[in-house]
PDB file of N, CA and C in Angstrom:
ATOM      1  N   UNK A   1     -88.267  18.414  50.820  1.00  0.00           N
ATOM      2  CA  UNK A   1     -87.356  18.650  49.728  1.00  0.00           C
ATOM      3  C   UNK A   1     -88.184  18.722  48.446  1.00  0.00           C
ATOM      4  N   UNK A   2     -88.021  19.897  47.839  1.00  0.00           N
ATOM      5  CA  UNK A   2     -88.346  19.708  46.551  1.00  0.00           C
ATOM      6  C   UNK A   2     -88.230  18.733  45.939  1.00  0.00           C
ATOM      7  N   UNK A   3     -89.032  18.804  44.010  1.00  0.00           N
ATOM      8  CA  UNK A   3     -88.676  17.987  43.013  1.00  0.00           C
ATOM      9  C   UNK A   3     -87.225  18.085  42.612  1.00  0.00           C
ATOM     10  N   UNK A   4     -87.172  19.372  42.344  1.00  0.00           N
ATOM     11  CA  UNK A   4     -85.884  20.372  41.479  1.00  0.00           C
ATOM     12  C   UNK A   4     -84.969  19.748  42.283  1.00  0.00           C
ATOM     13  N   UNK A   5     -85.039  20.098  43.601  1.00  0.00           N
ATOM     14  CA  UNK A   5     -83.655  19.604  44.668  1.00  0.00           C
ATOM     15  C   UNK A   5     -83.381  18.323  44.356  1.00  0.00           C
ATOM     16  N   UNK A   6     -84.358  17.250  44.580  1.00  0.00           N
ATOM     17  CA  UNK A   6     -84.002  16.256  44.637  1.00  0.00           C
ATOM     18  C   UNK A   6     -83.457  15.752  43.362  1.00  0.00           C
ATOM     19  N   UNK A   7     -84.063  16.193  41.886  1.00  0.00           N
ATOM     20  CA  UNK A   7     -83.383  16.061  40.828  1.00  0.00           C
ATOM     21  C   UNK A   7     -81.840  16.265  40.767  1.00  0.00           C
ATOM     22  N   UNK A   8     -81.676  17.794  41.188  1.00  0.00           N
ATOM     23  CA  UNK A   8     -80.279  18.170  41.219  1.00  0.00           C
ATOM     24  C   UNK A   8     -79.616  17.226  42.424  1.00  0.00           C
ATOM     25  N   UNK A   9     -79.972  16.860  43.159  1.00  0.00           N
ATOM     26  CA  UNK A   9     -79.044  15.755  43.912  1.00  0.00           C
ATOM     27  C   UNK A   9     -78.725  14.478  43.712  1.00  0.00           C
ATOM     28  N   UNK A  10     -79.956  14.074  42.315  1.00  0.00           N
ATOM     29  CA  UNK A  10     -79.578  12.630  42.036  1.00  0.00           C
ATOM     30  C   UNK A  10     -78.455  12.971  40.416  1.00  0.00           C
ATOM     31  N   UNK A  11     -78.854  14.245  40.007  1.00  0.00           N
ATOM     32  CA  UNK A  11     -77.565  14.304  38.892  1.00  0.00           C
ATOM     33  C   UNK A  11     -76.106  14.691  39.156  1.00  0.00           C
ATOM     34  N   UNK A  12     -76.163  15.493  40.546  1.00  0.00           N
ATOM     35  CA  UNK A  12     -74.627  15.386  40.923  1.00  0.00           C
ATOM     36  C   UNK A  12     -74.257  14.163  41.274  1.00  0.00           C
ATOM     37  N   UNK A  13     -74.831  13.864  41.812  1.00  0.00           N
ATOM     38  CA  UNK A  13     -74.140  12.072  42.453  1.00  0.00           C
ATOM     39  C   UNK A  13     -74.247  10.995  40.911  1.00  0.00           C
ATOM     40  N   UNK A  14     -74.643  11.021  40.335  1.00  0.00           N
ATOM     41  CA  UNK A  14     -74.170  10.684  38.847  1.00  0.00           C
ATOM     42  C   UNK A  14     -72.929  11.377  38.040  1.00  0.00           C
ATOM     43  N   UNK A  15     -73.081  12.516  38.071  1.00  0.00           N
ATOM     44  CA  UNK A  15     -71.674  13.180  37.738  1.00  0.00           C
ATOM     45  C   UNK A  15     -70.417  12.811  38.433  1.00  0.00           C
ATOM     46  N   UNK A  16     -70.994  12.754  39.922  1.00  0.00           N
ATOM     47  CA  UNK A  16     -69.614  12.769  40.861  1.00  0.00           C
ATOM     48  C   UNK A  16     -69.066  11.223  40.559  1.00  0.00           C
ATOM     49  N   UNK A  17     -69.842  10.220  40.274  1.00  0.00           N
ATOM     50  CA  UNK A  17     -69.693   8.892  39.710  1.00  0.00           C
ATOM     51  C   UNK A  17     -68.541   9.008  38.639  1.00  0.00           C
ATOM     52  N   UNK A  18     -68.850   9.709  37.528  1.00  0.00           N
ATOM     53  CA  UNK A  18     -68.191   9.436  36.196  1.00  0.00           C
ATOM     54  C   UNK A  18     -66.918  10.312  36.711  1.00  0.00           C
ATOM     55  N   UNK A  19     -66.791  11.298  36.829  1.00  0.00           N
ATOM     56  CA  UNK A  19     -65.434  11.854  37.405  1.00  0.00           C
ATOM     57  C   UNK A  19     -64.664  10.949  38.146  1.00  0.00           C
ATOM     58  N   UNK A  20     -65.514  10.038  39.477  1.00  0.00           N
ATOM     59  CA  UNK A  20     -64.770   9.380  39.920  1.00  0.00           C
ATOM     60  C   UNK A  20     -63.983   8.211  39.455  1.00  0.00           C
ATOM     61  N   UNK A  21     -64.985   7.388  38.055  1.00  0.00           N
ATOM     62  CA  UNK A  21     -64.292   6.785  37.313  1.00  0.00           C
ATOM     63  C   UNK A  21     -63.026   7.152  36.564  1.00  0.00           C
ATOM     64  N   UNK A  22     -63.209   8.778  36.112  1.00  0.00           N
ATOM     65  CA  UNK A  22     -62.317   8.996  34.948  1.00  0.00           C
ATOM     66  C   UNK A  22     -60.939   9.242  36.026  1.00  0.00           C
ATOM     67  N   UNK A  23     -60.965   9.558  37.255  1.00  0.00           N
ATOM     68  CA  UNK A  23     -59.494   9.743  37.894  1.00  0.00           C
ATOM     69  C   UNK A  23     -59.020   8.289  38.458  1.00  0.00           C
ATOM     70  N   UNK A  24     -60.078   7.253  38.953  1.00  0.00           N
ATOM     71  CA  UNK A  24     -59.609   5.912  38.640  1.00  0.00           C
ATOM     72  C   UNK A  24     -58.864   5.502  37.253  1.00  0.00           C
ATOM     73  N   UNK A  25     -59.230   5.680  36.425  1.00  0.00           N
ATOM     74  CA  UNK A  25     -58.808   5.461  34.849  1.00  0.00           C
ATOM     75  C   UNK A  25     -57.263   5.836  34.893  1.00  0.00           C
ATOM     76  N   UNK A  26     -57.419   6.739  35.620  1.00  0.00           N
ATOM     77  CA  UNK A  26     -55.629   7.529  35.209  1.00  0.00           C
ATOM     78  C   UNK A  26     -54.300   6.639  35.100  1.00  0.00           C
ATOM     79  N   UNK A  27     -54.539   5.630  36.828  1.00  0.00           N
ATOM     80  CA  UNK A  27     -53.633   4.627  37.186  1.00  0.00           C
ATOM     81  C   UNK A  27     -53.514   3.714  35.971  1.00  0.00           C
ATOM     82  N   UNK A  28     -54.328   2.738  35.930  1.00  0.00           N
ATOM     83  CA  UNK A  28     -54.127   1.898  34.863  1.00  0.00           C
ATOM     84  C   UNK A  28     -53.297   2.581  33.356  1.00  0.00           C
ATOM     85  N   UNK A  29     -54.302   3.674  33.279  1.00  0.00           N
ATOM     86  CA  UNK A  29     -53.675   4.508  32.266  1.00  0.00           C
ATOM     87  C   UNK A  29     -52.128   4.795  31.728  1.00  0.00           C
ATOM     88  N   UNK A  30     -51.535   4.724  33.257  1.00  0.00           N
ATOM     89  CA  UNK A  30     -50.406   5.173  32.948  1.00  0.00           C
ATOM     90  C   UNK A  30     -49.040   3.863  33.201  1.00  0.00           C
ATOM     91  N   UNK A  31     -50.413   3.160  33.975  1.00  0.00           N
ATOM     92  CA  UNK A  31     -49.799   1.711  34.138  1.00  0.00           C
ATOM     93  C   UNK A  31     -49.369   1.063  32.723  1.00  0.00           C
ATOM     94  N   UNK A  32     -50.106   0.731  31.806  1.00  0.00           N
ATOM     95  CA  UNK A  32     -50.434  -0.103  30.592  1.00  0.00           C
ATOM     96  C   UNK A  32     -49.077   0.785  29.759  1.00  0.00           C
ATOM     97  N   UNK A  33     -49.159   2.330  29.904  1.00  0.00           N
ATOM     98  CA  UNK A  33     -47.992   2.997  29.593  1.00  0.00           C
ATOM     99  C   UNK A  33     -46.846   2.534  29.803  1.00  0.00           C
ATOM    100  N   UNK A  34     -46.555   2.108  30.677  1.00  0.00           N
ATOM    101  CA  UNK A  34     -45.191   1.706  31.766  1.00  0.00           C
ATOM    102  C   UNK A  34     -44.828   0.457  30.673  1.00  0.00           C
ATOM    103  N   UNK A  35     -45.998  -0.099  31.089  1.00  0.00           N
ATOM    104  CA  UNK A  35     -45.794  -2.207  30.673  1.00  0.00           C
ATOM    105  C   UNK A  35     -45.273  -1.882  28.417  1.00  0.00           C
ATOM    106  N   UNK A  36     -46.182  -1.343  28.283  1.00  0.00           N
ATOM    107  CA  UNK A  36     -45.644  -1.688  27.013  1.00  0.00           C
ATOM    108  C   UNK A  36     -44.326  -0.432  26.662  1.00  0.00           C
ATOM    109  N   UNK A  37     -44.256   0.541  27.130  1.00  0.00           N
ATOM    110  CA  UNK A  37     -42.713   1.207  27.119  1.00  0.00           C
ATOM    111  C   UNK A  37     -41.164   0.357  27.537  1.00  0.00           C
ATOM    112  N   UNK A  38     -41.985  -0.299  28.615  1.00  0.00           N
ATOM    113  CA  UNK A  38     -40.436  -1.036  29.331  1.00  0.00           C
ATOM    114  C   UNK A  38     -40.521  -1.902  28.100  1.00  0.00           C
ATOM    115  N   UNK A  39     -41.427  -3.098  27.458  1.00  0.00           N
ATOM    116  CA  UNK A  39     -41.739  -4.331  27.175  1.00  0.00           C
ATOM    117  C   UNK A  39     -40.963  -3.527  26.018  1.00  0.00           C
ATOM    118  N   UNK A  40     -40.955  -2.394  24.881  1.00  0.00           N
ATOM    119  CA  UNK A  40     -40.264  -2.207  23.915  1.00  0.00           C
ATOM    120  C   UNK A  40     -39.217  -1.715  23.827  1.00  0.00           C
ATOM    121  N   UNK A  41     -38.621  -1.516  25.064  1.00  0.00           N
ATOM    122  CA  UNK A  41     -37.261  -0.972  25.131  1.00  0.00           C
ATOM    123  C   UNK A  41     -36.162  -2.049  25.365  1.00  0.00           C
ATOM    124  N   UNK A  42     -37.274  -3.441  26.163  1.00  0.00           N
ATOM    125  CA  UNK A  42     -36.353  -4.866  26.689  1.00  0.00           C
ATOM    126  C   UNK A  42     -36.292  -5.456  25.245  1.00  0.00           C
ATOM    127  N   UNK A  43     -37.224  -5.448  24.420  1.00  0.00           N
ATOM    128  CA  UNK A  43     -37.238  -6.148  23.117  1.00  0.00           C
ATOM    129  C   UNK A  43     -35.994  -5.246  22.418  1.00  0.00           C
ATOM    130  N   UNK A  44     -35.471  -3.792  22.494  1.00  0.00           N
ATOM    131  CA  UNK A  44     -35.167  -3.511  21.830  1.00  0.00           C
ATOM    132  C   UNK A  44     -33.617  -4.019  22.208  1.00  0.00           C
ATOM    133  N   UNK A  45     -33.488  -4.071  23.505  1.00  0.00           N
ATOM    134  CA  UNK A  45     -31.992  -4.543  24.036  1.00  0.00           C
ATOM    135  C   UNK A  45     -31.529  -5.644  23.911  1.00  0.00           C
ATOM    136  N   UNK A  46     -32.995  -6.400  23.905  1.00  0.00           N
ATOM    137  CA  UNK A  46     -32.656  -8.390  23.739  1.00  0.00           C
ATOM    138  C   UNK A  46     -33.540  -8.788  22.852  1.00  0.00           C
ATOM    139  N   UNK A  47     -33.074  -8.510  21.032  1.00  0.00           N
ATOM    140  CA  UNK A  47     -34.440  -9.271  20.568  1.00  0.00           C
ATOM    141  C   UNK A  47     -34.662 -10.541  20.809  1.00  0.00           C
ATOM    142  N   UNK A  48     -33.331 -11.174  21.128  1.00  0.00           N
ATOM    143  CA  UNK A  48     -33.735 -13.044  21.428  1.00  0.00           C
ATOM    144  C   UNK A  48     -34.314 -13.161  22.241  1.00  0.00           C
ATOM    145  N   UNK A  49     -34.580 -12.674  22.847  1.00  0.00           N
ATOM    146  CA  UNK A  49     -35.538 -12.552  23.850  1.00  0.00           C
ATOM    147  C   UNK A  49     -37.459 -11.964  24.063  1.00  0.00           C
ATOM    148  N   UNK A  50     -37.596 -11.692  22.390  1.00  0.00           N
ATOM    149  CA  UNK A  50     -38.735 -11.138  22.432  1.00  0.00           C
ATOM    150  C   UNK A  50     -39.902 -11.760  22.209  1.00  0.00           C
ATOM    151  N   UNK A  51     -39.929 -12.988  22.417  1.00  0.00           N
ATOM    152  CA  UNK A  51     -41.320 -13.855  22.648  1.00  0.00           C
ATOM    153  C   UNK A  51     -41.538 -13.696  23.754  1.00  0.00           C
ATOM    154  N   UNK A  52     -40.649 -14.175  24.838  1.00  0.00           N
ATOM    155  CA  UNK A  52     -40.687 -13.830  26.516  1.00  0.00           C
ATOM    156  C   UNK A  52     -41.304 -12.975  27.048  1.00  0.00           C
ATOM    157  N   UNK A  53     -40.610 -11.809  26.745  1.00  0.00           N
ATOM    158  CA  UNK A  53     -40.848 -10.572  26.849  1.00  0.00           C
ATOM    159  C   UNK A  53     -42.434 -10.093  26.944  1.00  0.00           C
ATOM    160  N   UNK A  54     -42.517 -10.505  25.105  1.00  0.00           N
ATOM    161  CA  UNK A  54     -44.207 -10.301  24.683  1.00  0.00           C
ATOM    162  C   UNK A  54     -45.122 -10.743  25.298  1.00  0.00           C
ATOM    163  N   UNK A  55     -44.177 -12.003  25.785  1.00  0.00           N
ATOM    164  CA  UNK A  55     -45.943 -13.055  26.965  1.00  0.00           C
ATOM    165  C   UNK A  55     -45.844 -12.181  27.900  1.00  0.00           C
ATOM    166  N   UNK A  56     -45.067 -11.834  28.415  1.00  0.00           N
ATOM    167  CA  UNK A  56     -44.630 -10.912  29.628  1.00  0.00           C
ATOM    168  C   UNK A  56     -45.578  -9.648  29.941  1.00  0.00           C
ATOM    169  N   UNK A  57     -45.336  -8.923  28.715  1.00  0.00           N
ATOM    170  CA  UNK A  57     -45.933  -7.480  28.150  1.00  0.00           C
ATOM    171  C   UNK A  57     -47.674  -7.779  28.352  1.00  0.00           C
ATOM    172  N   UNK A  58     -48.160  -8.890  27.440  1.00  0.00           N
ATOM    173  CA  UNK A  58     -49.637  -8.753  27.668  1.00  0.00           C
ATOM    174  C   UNK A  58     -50.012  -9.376  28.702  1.00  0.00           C
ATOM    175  N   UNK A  59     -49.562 -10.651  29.740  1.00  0.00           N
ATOM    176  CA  UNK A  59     -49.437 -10.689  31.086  1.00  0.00           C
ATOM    177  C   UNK A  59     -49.644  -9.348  32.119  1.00  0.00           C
ATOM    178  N   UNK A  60     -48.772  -8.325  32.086  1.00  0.00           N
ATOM    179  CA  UNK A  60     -49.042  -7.365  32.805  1.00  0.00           C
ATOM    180  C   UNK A  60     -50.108  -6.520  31.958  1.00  0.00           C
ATOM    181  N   UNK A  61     -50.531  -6.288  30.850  1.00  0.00           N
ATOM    182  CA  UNK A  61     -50.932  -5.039  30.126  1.00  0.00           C
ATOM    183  C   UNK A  61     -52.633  -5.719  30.825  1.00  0.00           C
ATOM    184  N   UNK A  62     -52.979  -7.295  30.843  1.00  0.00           N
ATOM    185  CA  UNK A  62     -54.171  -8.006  31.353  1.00  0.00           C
ATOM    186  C   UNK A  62     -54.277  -7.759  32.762  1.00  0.00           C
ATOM    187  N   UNK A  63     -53.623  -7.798  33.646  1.00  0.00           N
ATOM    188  CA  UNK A  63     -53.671  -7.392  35.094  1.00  0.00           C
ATOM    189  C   UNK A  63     -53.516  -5.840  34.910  1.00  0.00           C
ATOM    190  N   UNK A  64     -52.987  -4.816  34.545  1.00  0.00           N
ATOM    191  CA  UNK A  64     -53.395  -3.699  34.633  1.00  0.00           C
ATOM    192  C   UNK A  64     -54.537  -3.298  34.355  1.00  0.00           C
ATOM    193  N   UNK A  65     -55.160  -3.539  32.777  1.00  0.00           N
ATOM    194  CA  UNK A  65     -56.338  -3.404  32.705  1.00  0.00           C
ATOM    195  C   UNK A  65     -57.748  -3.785  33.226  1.00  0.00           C
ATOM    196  N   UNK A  66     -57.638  -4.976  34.598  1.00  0.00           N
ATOM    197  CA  UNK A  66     -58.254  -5.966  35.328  1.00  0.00           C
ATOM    198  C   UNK A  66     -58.906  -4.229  36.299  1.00  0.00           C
ATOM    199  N   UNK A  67     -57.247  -3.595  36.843  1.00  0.00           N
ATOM    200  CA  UNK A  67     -57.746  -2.623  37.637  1.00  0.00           C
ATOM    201  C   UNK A  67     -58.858  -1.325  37.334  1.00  0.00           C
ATOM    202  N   UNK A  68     -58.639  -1.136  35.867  1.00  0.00           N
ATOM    203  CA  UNK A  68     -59.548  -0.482  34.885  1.00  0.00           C
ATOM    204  C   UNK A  68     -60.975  -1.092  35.713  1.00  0.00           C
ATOM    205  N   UNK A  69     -61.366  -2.106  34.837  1.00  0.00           N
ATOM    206  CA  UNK A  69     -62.012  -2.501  34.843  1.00  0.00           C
ATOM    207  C   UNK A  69     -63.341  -2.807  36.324  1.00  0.00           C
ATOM    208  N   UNK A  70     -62.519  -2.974  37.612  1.00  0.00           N
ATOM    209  CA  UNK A  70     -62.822  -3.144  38.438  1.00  0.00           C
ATOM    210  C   UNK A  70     -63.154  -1.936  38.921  1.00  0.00           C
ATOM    211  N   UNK A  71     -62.511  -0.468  38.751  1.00  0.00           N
ATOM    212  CA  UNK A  71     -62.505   0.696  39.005  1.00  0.00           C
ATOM    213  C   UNK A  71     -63.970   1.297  38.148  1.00  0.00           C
ATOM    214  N   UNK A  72     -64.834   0.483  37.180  1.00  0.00           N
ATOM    215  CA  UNK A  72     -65.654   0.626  36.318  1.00  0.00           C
ATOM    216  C   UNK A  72     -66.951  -0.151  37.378  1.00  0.00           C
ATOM    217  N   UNK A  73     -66.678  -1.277  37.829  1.00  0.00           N
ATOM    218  CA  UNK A  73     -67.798  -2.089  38.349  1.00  0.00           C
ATOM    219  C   UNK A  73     -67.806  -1.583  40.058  1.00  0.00           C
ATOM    220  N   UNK A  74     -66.914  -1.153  40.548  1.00  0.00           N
ATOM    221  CA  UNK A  74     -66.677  -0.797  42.141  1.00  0.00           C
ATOM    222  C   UNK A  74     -67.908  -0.127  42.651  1.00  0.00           C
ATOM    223  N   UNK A  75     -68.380   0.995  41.583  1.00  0.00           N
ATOM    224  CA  UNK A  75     -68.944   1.949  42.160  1.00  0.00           C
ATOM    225  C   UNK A  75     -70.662   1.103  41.972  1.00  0.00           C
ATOM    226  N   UNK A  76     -70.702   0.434  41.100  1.00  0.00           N
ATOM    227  CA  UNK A  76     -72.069  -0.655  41.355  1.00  0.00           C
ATOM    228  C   UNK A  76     -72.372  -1.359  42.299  1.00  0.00           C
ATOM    229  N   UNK A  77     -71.286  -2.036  42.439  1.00  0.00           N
ATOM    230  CA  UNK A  77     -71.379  -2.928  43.771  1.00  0.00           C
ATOM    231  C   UNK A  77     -71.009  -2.074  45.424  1.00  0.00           C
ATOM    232  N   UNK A  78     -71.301  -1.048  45.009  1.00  0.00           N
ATOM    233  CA  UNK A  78     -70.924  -0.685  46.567  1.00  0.00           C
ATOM    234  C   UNK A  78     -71.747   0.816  46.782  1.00  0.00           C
ATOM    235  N   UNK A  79     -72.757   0.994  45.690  1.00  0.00           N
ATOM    236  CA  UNK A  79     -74.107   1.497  45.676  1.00  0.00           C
ATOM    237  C   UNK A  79     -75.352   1.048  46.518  1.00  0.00           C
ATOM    238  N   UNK A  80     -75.314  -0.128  46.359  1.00  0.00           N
ATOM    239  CA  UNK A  80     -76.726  -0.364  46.823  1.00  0.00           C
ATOM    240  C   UNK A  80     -76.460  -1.445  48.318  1.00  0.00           C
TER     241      UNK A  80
END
């Protein structure tokens, strides 16, 4: 195998990395969407209720973003 080849095979598999992150990203993405849409529509129906709620809101918005996050470190730990 060539230099060239082998270059071009270690920069696709770096590319194919970050793509694979950015369509991991999506979920959470649209997750964190969800959590704080519902979380301001329940505040908007029950404000007596909007401390609850709020612990509630960044409760899930912290476990969604956990999956981010893990979707960031996955591809390290399961490299080598």
């Amino acid at each position: 195998m060539s230099l060239a080849a082998s270059l071009a095979t270690q920069v696709v598999s770096v590319n194919i990395g970050a793509v694979g992150y950015g369509l991991a990203a999506i979920g959470p993405g649209i997750g964190i969407g969800l959590v704080f849409g519902h979380a301001i529509e329940a505040m908007a129906r029950q404000p007596e209720a909007s401390a609850r709620i709020q612990l509630y809101m960044w409760i899930g918005f912290a476990l969604t973003e956990a999956l981010a996050l893990i979707g960031l470190i996955a591809p390290f730990i399961f490299k080598y």
